[in-house]
Protein backbone atom coordinates (compact mmCIF):
# COMPACT_ATOMS: atom_id res chain seq x y z
CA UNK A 1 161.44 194.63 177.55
CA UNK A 2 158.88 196.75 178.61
CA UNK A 3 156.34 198.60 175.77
CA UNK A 4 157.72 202.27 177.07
CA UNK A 5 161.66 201.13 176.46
CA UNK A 6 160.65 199.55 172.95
CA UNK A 7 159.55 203.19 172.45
CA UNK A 8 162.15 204.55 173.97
CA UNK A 9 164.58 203.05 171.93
CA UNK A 10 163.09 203.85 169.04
CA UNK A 11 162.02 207.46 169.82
CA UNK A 12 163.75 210.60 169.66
CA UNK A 13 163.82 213.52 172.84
CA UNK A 14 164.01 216.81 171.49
CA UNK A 15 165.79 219.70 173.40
CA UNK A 16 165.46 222.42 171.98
CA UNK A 17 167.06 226.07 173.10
CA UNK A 18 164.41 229.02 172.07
CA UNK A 19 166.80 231.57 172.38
CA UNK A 20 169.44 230.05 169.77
CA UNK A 21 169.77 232.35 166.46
CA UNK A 22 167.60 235.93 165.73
CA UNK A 23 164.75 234.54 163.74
CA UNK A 24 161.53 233.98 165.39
CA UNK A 25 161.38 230.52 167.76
CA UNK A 26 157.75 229.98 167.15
CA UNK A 27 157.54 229.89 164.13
CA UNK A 28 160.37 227.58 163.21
CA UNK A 29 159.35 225.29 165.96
CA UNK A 30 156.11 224.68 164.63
CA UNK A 31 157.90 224.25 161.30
CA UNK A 32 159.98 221.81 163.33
CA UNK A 33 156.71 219.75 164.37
CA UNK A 34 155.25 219.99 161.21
CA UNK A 35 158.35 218.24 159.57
CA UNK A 36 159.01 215.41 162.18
CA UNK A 37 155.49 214.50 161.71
CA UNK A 38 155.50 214.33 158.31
CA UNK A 39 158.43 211.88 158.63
CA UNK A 40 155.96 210.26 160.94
CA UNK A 41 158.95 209.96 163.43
CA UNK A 42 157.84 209.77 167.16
CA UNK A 43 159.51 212.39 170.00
CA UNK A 44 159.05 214.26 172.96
CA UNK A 45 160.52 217.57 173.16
CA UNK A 46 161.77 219.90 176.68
CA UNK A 47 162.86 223.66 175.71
CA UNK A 48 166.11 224.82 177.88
CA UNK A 49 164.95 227.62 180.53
CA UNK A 50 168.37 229.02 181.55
CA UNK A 51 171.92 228.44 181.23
CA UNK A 52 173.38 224.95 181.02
CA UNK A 53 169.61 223.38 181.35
CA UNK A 54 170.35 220.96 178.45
CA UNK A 55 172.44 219.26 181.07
CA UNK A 56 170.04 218.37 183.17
CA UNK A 57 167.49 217.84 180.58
CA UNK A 58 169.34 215.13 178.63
CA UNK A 59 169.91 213.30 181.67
CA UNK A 60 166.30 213.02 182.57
CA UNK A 61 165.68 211.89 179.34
CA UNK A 62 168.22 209.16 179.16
CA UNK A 63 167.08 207.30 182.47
CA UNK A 64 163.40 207.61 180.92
CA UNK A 65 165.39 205.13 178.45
CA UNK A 66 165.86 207.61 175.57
CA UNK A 67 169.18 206.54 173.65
CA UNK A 68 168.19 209.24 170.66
CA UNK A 69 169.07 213.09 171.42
CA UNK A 70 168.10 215.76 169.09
CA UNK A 71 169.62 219.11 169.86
CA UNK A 72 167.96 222.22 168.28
CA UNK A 73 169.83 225.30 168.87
CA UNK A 74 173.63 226.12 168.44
CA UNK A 75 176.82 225.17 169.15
CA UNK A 76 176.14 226.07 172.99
CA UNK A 77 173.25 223.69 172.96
CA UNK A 78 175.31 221.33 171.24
CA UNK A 79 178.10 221.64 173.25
CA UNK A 80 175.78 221.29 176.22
CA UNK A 81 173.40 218.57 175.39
CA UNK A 82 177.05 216.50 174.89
CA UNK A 83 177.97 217.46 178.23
CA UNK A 84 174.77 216.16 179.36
CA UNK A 85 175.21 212.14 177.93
CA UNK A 86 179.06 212.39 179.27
CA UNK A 87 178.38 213.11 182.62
CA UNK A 88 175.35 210.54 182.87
CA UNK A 89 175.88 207.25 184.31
CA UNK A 90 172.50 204.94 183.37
CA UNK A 91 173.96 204.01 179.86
CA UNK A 92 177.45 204.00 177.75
CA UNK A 93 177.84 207.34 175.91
CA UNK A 94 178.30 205.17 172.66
CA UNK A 95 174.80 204.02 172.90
CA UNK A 96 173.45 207.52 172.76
CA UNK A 97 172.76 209.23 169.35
CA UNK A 98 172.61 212.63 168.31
CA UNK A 99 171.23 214.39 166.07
CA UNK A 100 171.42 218.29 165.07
CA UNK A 101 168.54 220.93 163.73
CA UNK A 102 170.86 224.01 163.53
CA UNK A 103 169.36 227.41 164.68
CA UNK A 104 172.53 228.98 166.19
CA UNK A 105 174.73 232.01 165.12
CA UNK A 106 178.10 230.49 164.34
CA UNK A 107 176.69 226.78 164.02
CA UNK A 108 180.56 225.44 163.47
CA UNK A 109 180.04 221.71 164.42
CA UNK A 110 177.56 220.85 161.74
CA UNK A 111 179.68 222.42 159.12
CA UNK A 112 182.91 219.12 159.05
CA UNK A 113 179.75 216.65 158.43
CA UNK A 114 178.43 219.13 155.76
CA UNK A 115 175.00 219.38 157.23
CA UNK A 116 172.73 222.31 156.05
CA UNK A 117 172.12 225.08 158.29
CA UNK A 118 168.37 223.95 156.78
CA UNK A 119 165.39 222.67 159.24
CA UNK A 120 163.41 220.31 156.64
CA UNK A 121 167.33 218.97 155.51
CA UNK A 122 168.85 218.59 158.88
CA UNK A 123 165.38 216.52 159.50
CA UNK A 124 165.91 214.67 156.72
CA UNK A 125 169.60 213.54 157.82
CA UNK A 126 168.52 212.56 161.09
CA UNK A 127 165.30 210.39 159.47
CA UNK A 128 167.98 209.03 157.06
CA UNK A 129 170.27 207.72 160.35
CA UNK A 130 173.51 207.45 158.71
CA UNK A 131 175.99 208.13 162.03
CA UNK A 132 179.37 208.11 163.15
CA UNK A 133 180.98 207.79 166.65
CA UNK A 134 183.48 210.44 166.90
CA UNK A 135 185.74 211.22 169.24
CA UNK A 136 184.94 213.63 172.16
CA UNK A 137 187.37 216.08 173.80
CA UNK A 138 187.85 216.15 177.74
CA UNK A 139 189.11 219.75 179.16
CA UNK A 140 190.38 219.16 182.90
CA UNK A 141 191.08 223.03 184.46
CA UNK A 142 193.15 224.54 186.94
CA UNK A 143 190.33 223.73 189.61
CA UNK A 144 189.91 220.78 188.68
CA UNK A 145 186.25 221.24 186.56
CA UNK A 146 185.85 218.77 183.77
CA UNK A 147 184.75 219.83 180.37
CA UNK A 148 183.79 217.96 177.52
CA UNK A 149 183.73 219.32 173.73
CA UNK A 150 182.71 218.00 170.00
CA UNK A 151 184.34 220.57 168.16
CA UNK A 152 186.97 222.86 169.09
CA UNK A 153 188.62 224.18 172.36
CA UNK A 154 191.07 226.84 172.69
CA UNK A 155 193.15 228.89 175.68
CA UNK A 156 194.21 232.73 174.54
CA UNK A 157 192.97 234.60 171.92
CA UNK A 158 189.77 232.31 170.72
CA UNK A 159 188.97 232.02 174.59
CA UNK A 160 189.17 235.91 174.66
CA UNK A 161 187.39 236.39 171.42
CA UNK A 162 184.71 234.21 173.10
CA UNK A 163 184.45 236.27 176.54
CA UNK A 164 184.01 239.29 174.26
CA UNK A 165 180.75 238.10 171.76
CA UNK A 166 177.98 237.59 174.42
CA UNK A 167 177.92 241.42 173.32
CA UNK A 168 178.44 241.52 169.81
CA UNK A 169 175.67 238.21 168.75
CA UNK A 170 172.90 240.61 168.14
CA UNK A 171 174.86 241.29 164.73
CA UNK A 172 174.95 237.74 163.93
CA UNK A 173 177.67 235.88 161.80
CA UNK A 174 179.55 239.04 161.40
CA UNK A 175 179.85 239.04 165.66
CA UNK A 176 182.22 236.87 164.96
CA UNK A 177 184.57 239.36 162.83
CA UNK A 178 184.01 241.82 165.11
CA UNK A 179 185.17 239.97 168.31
CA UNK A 180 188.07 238.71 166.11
CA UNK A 181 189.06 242.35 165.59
CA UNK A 182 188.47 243.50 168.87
CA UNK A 183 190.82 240.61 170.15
CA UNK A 184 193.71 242.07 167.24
CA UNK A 185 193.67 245.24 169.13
CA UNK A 186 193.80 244.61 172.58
CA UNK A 187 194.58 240.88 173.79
CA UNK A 188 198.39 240.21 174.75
CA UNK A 189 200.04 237.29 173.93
CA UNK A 190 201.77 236.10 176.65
CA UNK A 191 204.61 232.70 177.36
CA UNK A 192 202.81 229.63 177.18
CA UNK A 193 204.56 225.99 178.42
CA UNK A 194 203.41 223.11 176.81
CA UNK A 195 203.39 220.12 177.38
CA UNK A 196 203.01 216.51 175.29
CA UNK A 197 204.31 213.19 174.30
CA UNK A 198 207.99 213.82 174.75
CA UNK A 199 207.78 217.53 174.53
CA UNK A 200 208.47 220.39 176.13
CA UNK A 201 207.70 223.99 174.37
CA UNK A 202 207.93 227.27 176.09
CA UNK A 203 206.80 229.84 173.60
CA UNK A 204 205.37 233.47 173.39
CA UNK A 205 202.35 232.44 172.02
CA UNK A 206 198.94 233.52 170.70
CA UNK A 207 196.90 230.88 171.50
CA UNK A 208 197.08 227.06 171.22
CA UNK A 209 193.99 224.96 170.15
CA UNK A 210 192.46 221.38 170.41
CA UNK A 211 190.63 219.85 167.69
CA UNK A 212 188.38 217.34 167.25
CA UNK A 213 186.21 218.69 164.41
CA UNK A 214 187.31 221.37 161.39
CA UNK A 215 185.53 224.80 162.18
CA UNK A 216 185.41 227.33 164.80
CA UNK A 217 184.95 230.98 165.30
CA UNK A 218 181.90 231.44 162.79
CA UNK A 219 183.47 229.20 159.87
CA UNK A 220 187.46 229.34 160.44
CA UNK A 221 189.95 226.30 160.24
CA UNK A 222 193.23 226.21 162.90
CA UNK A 223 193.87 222.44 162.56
CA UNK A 224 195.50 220.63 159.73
CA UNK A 225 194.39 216.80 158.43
CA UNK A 226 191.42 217.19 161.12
CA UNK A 227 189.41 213.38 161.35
CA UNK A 228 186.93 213.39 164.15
CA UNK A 229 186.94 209.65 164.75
CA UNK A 230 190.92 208.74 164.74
CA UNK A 231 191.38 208.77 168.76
CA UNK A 232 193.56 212.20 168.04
CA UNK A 233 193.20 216.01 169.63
CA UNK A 234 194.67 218.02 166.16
CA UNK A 235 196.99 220.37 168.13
CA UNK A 236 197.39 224.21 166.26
CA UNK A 237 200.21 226.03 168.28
CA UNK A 238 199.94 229.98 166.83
CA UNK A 239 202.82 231.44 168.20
CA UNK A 240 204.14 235.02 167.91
CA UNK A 241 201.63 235.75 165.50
CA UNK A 242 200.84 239.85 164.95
CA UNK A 243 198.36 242.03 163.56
CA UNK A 244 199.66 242.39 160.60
CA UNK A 245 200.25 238.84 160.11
CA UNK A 246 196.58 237.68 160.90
CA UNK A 247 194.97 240.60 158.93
CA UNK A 248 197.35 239.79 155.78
CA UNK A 249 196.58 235.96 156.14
CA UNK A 250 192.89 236.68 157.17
CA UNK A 251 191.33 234.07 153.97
CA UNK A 252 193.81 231.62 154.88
CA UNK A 253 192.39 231.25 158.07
CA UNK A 254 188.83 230.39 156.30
CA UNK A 255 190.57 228.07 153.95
CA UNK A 256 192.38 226.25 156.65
CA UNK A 257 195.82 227.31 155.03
CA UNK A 258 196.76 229.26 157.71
CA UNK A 259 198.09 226.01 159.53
CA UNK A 260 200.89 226.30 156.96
CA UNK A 261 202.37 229.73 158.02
CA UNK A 262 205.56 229.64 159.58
CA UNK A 263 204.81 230.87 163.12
CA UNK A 264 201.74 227.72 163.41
CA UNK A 265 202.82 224.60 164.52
CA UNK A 266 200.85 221.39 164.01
CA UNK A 267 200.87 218.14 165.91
CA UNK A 268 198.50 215.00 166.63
CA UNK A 269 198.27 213.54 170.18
CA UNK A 270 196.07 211.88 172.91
CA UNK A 271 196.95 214.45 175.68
CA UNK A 272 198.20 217.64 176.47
CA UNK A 273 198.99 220.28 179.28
CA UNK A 274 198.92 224.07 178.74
CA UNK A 275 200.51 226.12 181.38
CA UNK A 276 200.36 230.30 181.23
CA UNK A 277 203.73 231.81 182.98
CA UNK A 278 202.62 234.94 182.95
CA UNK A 279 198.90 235.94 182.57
CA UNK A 280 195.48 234.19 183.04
CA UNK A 281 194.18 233.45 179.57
CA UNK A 282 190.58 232.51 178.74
CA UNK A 283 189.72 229.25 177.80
CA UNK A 284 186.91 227.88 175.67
CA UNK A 285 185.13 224.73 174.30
CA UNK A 286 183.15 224.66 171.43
CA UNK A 287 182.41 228.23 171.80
CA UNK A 288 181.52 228.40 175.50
CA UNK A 289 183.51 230.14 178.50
CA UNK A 290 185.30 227.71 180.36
CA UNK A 291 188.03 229.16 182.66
CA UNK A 292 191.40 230.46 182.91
CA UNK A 293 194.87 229.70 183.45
CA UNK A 294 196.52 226.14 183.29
CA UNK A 295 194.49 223.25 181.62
CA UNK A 296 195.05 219.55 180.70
CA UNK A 297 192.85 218.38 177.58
CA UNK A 298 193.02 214.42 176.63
CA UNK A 299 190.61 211.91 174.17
CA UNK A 300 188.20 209.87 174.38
CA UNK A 301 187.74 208.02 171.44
CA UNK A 302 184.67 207.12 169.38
CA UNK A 303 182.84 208.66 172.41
CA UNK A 304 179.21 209.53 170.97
CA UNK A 305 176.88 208.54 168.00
CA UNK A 306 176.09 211.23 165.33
CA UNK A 307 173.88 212.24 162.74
CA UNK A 308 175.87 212.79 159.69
CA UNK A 309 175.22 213.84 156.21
CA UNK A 310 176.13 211.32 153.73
CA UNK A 311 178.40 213.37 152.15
CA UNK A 312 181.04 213.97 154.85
CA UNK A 313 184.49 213.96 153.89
């Protein structure tokens, strides 16, 4: 082994998204540096210059031999930087390692491992390198494009909520509620076949999501008995769910009990297929715009190394 891959190994790459969050880039970055040399740990960094550059980015960086990621950003860069180590082909995904500094809006990933949307303690978990390998989600559309999330995808009224906050994230967490409300009003449900196991469901529905982690849409919870490292998409089926239902039910679907109301239906599998009859829904992954129409999502299981908290659940 060569003195650069013995450094390699042990070093982190840093990509890093300076448009993630509304506070001012600089001045956390160098607050960033500051911290990661205090912890004396040794990195490179590369900031993201348009849309989807993480991509590229963390597959430089792995055939330079790096096998530790740090993504600082949001659950785009996230989402992204994942992307990135799936689609690569100079190492096994499991030997890759990730860790988060959170500067995002919604930040929903970090919040199942309860990480701290805090620089010097989100440093401070990744110096501490207590991991997991968790599962990671694989979203095959209607064209055939491949996908692949950490947290939560969704086709329907999440993927139209999504299509409708690149507007609203100068207002921050509350974008979120706003989009959410804006969906209420004006997106149609519409029949939905589904496919899984032994199943067959043809429902009006609202919107049917995949999980592989607890949180989405700026801290909500649409799965039930969610564990990110069990080989298992947690399926939420919302069916002919109204207005008046959601906005009645609205802290249930913060608390996660809104998996209990009697038009949701829960199930665990390794694969499903999600087929619109009548209408061209939006689908998303981990926050991001994906597609529309008909999608297939399946598993693969213990997928990528994290950074966790030593307090996850």
């Amino acid at each position: 082994m060569s003195d650069i891959d013995k450094i390699n190994r042990n070093s982190w790459f840093i990509i890093a998204n300076p448009t993630s969050g509304n506070r001012n880039f600089s001045k956390r970055w160098k607050e960033i540096q500051q911290l990661l040399n205090n912890k004396n740990l040794d990195y490179s960094f590369a900031f993201s210059q348009f849309s989807k550059h993480e991509i590229e980015l963390v597959q430089n960086a792995i055939q330079k031999g790096f096998r530790n990621i740090i993504s600082v950003g949001g659950d785009g860069t996230l989402h992204n930087v994942v992307h990135g180590i799936m689609v690569q082909t100079y190492t096994k995904t499991s030997d890759i390692t990730i860790g988060v500094i959170p500067l995002g809006t919604g930040n929903d990933w970090i919040k199942t491992y309860h990480i701290p949307n805090h620089i010097e303690k989100a440093i401070e978990i990744i110096n501490n390198r207590k991991t997991v390998l968790q599962d990671i989600g694989v979203l095959e559309t209607e064209n055939k494009s491949i996908s692949y999330f950490n947290n939560v995808a969704g086709i329907g009224y999440d993927g139209y909520i999504v299509s409708k906050l690149k507007s609203l994230k100068r207002f921050g967490t509350i974008s979120y509620v706003l989009a959410g409300l804006y969906g209420l009003l004006f997106y149609k449900k519409s029949t939905f076949k589904i496919i899984f196991d032994d199943k067959i469901i043809k429902t009006n529905c609202l919107m049917v999501i995949f999980g592989i982690c607890k949180f989405s849409g700026g801290g909500m919870q649409f799965t039930k008995d969610v564990n990110s490292a069990d080989g298992l998409l947690d399926i939420s089926i919302a069916k002919n769910l109204t207005l008046i239902d959601l906005v009645l039910n609205l802290p249930k679907l913060y608390s996660g009990k809104i998996v209990d109301h009697k038009k949701v239906a829960t199930y665990k599998t390794k694969e499903i297929a999600v087929i619109p009859q009548n209408s061209k829904p939006f689908i998303q992954a981990d926050g991001e715009l994906i597609g529309t129409r008909n999608i297939k999502v399946k598993i693969l299981e213990k997928a990528v190394r994290f950074c966790i908290n030593e307090l996850k659940s």
